[in-house]
Structures are given as structure tokens and as C-alpha cells.
PDB file of N, CA and C in Angstrom:
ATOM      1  N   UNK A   1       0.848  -1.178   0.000  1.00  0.00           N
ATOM      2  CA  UNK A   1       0.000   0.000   0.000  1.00  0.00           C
ATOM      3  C   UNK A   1       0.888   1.234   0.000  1.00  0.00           C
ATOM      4  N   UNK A   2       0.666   2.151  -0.220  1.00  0.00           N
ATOM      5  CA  UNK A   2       0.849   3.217  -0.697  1.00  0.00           C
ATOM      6  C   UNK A   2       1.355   4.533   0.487  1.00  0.00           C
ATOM      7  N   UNK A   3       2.620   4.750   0.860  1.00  0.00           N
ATOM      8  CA  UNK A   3       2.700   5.060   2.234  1.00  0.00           C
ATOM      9  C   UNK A   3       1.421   6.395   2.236  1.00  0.00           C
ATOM     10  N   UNK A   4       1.198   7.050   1.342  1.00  0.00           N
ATOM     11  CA  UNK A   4       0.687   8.037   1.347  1.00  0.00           C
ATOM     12  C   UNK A   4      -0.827   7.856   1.539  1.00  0.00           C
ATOM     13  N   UNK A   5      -1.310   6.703   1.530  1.00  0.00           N
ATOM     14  CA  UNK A   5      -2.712   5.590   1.821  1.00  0.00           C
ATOM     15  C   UNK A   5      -3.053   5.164   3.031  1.00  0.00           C
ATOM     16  N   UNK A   6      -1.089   4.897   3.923  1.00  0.00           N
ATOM     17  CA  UNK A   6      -1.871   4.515   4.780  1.00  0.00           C
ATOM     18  C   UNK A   6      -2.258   4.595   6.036  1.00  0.00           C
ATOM     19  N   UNK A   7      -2.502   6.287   6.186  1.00  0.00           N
ATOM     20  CA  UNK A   7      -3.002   6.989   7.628  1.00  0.00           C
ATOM     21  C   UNK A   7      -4.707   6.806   6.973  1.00  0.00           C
ATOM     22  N   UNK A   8      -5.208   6.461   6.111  1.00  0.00           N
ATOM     23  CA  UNK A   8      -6.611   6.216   6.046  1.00  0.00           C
ATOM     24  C   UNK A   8      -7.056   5.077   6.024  1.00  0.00           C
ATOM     25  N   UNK A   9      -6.440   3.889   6.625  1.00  0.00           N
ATOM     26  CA  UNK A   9      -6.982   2.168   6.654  1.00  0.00           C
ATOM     27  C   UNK A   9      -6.491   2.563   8.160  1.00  0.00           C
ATOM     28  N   UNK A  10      -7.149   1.102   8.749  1.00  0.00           N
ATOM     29  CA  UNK A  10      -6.366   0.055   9.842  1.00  0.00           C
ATOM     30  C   UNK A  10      -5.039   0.139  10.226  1.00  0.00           C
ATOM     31  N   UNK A  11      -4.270   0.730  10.824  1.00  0.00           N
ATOM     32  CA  UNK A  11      -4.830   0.702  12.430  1.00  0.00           C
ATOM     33  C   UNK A  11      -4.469   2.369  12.568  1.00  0.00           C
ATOM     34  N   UNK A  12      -4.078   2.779  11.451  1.00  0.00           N
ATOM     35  CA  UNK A  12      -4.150   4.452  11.866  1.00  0.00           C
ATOM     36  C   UNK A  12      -5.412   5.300  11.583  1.00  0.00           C
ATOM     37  N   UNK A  13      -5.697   4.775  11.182  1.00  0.00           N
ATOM     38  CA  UNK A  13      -7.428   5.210  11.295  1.00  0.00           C
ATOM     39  C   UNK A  13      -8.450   4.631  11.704  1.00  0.00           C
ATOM     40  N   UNK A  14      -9.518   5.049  12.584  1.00  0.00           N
ATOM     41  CA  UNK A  14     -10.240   4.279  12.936  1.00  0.00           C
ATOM     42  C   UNK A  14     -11.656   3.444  11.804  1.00  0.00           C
ATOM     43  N   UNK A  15     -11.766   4.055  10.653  1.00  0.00           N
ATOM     44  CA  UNK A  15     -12.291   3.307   9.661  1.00  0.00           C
ATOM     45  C   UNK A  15     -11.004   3.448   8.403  1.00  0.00           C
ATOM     46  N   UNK A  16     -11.377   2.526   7.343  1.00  0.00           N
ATOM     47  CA  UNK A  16     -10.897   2.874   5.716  1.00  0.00           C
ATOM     48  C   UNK A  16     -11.470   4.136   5.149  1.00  0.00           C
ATOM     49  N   UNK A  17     -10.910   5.378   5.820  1.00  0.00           N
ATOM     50  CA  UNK A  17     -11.493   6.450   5.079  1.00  0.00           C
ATOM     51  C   UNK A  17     -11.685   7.024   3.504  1.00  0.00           C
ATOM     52  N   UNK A  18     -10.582   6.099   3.251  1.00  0.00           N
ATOM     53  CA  UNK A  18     -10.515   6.349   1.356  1.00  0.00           C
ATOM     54  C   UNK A  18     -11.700   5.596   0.952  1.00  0.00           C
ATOM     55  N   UNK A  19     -11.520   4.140   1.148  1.00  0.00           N
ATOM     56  CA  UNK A  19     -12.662   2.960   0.909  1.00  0.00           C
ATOM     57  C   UNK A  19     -13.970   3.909   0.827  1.00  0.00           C
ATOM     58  N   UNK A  20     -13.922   4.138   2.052  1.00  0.00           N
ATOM     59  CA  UNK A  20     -15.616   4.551   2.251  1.00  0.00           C
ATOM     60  C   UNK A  20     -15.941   6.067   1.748  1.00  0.00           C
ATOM     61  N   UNK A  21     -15.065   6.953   1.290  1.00  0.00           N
ATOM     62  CA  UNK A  21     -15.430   7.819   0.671  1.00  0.00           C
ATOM     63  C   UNK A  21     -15.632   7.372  -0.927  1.00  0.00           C
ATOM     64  N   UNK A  22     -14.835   6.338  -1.435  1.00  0.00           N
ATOM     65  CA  UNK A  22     -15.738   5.913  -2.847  1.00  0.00           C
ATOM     66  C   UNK A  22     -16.339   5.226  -2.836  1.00  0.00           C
ATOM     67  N   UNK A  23     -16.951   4.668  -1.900  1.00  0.00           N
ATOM     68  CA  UNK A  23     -18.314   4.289  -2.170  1.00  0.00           C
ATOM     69  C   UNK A  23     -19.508   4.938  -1.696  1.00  0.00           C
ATOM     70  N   UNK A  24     -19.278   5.817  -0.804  1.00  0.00           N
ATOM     71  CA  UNK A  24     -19.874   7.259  -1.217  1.00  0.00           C
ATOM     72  C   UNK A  24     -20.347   7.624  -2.540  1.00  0.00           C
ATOM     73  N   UNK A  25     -19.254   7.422  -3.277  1.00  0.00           N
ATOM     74  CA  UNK A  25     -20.186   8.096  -4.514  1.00  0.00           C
ATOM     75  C   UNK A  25     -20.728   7.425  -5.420  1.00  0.00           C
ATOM     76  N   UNK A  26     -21.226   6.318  -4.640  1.00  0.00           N
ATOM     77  CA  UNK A  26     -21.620   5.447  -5.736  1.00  0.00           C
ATOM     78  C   UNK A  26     -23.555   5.809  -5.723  1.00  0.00           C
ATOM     79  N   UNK A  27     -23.706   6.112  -4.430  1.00  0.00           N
ATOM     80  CA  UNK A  27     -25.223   6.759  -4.928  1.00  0.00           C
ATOM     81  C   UNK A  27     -25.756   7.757  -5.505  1.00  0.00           C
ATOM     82  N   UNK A  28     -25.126   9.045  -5.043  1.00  0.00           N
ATOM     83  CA  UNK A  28     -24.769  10.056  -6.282  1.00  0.00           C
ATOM     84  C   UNK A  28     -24.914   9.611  -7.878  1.00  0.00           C
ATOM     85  N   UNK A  29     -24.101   8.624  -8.084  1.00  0.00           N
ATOM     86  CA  UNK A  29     -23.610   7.911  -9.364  1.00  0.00           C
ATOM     87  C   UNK A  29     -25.090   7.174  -9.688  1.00  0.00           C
ATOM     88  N   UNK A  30     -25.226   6.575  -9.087  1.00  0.00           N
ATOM     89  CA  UNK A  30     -26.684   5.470  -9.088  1.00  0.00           C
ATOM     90  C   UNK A  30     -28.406   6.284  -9.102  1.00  0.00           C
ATOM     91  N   UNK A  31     -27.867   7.605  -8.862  1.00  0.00           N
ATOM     92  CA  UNK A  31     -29.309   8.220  -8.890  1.00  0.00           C
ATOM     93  C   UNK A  31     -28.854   9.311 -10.343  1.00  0.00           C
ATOM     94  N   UNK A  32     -27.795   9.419 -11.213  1.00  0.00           N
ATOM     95  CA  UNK A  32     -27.842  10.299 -12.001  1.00  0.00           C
ATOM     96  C   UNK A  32     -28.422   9.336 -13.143  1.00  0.00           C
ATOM     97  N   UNK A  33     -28.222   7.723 -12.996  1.00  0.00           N
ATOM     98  CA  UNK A  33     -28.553   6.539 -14.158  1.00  0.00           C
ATOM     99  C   UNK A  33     -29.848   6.297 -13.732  1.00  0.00           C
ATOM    100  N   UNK A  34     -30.102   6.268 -13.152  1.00  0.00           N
ATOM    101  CA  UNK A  34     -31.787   5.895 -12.657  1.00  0.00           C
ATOM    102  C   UNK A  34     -32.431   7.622 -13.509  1.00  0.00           C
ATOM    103  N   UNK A  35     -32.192   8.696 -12.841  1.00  0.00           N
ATOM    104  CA  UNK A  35     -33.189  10.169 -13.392  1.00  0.00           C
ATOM    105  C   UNK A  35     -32.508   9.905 -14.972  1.00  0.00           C
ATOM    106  N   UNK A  36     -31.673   9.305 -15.574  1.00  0.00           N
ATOM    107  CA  UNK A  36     -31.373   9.145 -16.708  1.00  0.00           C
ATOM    108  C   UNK A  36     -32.314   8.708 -17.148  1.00  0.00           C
ATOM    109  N   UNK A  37     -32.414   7.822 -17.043  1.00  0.00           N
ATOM    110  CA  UNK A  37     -33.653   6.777 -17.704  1.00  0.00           C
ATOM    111  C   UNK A  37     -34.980   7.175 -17.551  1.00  0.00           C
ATOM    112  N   UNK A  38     -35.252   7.774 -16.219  1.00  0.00           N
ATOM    113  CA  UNK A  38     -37.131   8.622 -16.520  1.00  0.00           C
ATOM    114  C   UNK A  38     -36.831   9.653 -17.001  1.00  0.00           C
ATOM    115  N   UNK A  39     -35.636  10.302 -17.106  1.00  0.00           N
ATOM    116  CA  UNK A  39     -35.796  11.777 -18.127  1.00  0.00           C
ATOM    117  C   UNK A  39     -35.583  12.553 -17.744  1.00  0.00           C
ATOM    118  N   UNK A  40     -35.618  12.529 -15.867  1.00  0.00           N
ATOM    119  CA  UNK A  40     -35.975  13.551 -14.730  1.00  0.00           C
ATOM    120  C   UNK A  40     -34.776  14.428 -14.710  1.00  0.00           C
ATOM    121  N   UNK A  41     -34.509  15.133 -15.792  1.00  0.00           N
ATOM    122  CA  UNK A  41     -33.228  16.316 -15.978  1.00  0.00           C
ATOM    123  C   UNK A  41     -33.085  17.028 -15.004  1.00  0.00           C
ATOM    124  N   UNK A  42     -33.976  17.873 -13.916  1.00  0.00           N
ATOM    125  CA  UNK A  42     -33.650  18.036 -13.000  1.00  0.00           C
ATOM    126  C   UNK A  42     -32.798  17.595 -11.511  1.00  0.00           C
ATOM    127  N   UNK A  43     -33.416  16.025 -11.606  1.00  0.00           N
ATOM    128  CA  UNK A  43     -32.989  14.981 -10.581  1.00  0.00           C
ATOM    129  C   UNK A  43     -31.354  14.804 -11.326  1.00  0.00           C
ATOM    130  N   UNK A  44     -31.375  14.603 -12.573  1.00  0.00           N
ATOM    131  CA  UNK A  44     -29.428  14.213 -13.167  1.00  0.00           C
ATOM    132  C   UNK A  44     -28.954  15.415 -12.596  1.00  0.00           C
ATOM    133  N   UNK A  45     -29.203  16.591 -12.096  1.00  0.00           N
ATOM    134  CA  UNK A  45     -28.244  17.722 -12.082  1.00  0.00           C
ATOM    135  C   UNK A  45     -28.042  17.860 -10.576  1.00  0.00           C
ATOM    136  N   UNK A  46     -29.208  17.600 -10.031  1.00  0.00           N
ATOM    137  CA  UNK A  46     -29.185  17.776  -8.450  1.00  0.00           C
ATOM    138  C   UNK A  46     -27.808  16.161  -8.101  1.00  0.00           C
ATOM    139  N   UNK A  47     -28.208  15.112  -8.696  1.00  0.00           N
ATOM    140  CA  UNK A  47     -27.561  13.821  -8.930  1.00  0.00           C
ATOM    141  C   UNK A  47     -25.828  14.553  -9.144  1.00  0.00           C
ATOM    142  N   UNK A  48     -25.951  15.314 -10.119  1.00  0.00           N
ATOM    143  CA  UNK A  48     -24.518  15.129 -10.390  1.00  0.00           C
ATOM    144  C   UNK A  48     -23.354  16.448  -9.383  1.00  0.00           C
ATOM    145  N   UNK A  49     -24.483  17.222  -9.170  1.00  0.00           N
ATOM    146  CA  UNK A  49     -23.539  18.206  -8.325  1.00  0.00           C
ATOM    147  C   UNK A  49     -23.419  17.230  -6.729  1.00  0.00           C
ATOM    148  N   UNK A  50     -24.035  16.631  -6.692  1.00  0.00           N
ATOM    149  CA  UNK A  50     -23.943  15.776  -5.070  1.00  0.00           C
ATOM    150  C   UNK A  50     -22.499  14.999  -5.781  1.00  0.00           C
ATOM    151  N   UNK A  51     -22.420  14.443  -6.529  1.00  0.00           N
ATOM    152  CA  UNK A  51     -21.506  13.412  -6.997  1.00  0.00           C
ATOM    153  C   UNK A  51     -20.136  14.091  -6.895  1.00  0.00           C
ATOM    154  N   UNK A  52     -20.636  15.448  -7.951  1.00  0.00           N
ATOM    155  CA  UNK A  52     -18.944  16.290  -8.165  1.00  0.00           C
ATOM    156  C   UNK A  52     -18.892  16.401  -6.519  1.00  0.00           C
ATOM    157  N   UNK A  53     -19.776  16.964  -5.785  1.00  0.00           N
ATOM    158  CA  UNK A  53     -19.136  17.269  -4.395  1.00  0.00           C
ATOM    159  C   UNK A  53     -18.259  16.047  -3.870  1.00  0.00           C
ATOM    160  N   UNK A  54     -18.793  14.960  -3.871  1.00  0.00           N
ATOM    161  CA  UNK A  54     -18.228  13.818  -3.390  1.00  0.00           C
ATOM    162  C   UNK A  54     -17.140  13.383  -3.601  1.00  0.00           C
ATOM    163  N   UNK A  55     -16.858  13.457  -5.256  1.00  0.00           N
ATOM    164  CA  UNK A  55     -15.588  13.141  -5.694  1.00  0.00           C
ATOM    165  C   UNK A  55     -14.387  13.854  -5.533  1.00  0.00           C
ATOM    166  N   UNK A  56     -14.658  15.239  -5.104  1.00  0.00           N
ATOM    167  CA  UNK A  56     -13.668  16.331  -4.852  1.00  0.00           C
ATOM    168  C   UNK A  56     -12.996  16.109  -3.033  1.00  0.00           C
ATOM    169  N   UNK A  57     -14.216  15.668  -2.439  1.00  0.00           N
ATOM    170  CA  UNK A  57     -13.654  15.167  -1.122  1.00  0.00           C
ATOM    171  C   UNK A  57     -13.029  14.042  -0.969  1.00  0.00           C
ATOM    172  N   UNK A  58     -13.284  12.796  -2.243  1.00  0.00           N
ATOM    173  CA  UNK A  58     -12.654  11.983  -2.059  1.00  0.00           C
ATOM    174  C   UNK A  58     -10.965  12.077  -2.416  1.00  0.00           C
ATOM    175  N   UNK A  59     -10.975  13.008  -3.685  1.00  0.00           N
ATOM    176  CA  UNK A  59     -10.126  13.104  -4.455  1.00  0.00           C
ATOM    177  C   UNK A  59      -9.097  14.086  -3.138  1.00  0.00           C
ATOM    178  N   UNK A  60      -9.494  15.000  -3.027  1.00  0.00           N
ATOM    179  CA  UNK A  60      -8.704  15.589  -1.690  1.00  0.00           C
ATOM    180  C   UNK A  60      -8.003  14.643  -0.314  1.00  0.00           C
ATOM    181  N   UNK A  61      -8.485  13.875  -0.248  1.00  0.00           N
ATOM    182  CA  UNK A  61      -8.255  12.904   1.024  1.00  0.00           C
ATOM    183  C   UNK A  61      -6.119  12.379   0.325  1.00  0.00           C
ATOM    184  N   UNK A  62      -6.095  12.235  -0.735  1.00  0.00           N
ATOM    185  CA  UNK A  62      -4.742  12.085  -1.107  1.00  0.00           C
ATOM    186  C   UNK A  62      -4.415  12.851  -1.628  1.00  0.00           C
ATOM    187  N   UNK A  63      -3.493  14.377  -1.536  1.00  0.00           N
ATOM    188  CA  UNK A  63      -3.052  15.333  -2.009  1.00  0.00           C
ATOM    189  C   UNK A  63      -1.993  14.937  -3.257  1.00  0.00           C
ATOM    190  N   UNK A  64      -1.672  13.646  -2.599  1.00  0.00           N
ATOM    191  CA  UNK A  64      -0.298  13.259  -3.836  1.00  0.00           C
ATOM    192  C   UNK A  64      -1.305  12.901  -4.759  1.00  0.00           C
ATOM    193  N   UNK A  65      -2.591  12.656  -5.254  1.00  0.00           N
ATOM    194  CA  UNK A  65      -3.058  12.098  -6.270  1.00  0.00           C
ATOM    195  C   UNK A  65      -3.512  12.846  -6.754  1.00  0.00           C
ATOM    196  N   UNK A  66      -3.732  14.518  -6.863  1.00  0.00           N
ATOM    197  CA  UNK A  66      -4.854  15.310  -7.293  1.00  0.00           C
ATOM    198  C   UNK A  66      -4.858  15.372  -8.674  1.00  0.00           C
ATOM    199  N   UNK A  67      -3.431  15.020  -9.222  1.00  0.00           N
ATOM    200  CA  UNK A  67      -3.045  15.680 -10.604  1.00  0.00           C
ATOM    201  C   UNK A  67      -3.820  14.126 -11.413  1.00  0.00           C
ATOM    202  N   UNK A  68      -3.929  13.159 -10.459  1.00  0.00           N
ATOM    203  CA  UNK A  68      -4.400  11.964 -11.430  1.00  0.00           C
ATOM    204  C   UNK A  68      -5.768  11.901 -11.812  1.00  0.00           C
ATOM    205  N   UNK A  69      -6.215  12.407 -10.702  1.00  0.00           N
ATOM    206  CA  UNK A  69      -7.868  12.372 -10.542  1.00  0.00           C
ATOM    207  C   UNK A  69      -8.265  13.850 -11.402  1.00  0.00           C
ATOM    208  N   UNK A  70      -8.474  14.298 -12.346  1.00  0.00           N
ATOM    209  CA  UNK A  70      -9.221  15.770 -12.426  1.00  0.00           C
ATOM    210  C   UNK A  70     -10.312  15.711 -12.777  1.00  0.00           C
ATOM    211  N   UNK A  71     -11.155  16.956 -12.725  1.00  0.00           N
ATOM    212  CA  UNK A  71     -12.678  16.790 -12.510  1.00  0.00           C
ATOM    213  C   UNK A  71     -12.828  18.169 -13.408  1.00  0.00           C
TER     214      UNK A  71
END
């Protein structure tokens, strides 16, 4: 693992904080494909700004990775 990874697992953290911030965004993600499919253009936008929020906190949690992740 990744020394820069691993103050956010076991045993220096008390949860997998990386882990669980992407899967965080997996409902975000899961409600922009669902309002996809009824049409509900409003619901994809409310859907996707929750998502960008999410991914920017996740993406922040490793400073050494920012340049990999862009949004």
C-alpha cells in the first residue's frame, strides 16, 4: 500500500477512510442513471452536483493524487 494511503486504513485510522469515501459516490452515481432513464433532468443535475461534491472530497483525502484524478 501506498505510504501516502496509509493513515486512512487500519490501524491508523479508525475506519478505511478512502474505501468509504468511494463508495460514497456510488449513490450520487446510481441516482444520475436511474433520473437518466425517466428523463428527470432536474434529478441528473441535483444527482450530479452531489456526486462532483463527493468526488472532490474523495479526491482531496490524497493530495499526492490530485493531478491523477481531475474533474
Amino acid at each position: 500500500m501506498s505510504a501516502s494511503l496509509d493513515r486512512f486504513f487500519r490501524p491508523q485510522a479508525p475506519a478505511p477512510i478512502y474505501l468509504l469515501g468511494t463508495l460514497w459516490l456510488f449513490g450520487p452515481f446510481k441516482g444520475i442513471m436511474a433520473d437518466l432513464r425517466q428523463g428527470d433532468i432536474p434529478g441528473v443535475q441535483t444527482n450530479y452536483r452531489a456526486c462532483k461534491a463527493s468526488y472532490r472530497k474523495v479526491v482531496g483525502v490524497v493530495p499526492d493524487w490530485t493531478d491523477r484524478f481531475l474533474m
